[in-house]
Protein backbone atom coordinates (compact mmCIF):
# COMPACT_ATOMS: atom_id res chain seq x y z
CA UNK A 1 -40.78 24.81 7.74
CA UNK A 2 -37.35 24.04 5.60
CA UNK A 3 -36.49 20.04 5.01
CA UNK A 4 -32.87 19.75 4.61
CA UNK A 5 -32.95 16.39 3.77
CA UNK A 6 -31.52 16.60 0.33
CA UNK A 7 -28.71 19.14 1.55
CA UNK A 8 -27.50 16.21 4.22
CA UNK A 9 -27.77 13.64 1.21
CA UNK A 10 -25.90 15.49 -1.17
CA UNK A 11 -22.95 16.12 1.52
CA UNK A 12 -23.16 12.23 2.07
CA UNK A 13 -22.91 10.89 -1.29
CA UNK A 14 -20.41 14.09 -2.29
CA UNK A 15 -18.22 12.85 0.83
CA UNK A 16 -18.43 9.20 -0.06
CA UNK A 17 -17.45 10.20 -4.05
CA UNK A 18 -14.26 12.73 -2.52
CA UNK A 19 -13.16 8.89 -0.07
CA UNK A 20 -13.64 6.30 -2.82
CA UNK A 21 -11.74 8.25 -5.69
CA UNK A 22 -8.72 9.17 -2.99
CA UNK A 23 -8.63 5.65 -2.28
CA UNK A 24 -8.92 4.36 -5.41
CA UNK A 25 -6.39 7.51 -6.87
CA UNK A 26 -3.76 5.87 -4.46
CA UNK A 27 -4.29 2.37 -5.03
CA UNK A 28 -3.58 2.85 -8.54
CA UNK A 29 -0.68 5.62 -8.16
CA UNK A 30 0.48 2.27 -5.77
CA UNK A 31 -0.10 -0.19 -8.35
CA UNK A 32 1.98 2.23 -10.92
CA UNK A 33 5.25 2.86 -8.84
CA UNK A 34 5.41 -0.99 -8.00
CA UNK A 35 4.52 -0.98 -4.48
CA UNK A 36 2.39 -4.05 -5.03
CA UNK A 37 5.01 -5.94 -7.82
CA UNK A 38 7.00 -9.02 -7.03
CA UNK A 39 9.93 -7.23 -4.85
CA UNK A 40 7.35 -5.25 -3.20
CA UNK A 41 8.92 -6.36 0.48
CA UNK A 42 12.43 -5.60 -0.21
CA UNK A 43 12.62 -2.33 1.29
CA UNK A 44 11.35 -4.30 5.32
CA UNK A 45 14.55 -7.01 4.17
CA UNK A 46 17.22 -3.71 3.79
CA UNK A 47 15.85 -2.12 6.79
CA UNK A 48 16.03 -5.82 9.11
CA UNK A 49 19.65 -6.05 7.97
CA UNK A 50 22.67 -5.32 9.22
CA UNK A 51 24.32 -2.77 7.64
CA UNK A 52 28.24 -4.51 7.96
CA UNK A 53 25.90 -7.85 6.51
CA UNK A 54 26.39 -8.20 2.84
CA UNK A 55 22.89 -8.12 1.11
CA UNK A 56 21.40 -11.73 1.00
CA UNK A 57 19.08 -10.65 -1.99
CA UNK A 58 20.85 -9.44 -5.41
CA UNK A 59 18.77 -7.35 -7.66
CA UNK A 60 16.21 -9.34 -8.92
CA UNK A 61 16.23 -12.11 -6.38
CA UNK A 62 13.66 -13.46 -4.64
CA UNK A 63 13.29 -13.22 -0.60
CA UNK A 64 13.47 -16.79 1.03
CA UNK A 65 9.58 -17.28 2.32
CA UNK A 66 10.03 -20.07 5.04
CA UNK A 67 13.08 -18.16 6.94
CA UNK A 68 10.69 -17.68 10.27
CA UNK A 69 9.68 -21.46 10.76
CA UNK A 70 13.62 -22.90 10.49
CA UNK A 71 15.27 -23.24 13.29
């Protein structure tokens, strides 16, 4: 009689290291190429605007955060 216990909990903890360091490799590949900075939601502003609009946010500026609740 063979136990393949250890076999199953070497897969386990081998699959759980291969998840953790892909998710941390990306947060920090993320962090790196400023996907996370300060004008992280620019790109959703240029894609909600018109493209004959002229562009409400120079280089640099800040997006206005209360814009939803004025009316």
């Amino acid at each position: 009689m063979h136990d393949y216990t250890w076999q199953s909990i070497y897969f386990s903890y081998l699959l759980f290291v291969i998840l953790v360091g892909g998710a941390a490799f990306f947060f920090f590949r993320s962090l790196k190429d400023g996907y996370l900075g300060a004008n992280s939601e620019d790109p959703k502003y240029q894609m909600l605007r018109d493209d004959n609009e002229p562009d409400p946010n120079p280089k640099g500026a800040q997006p206005r955060g209360g814009d939803r609740n004025e009316q």
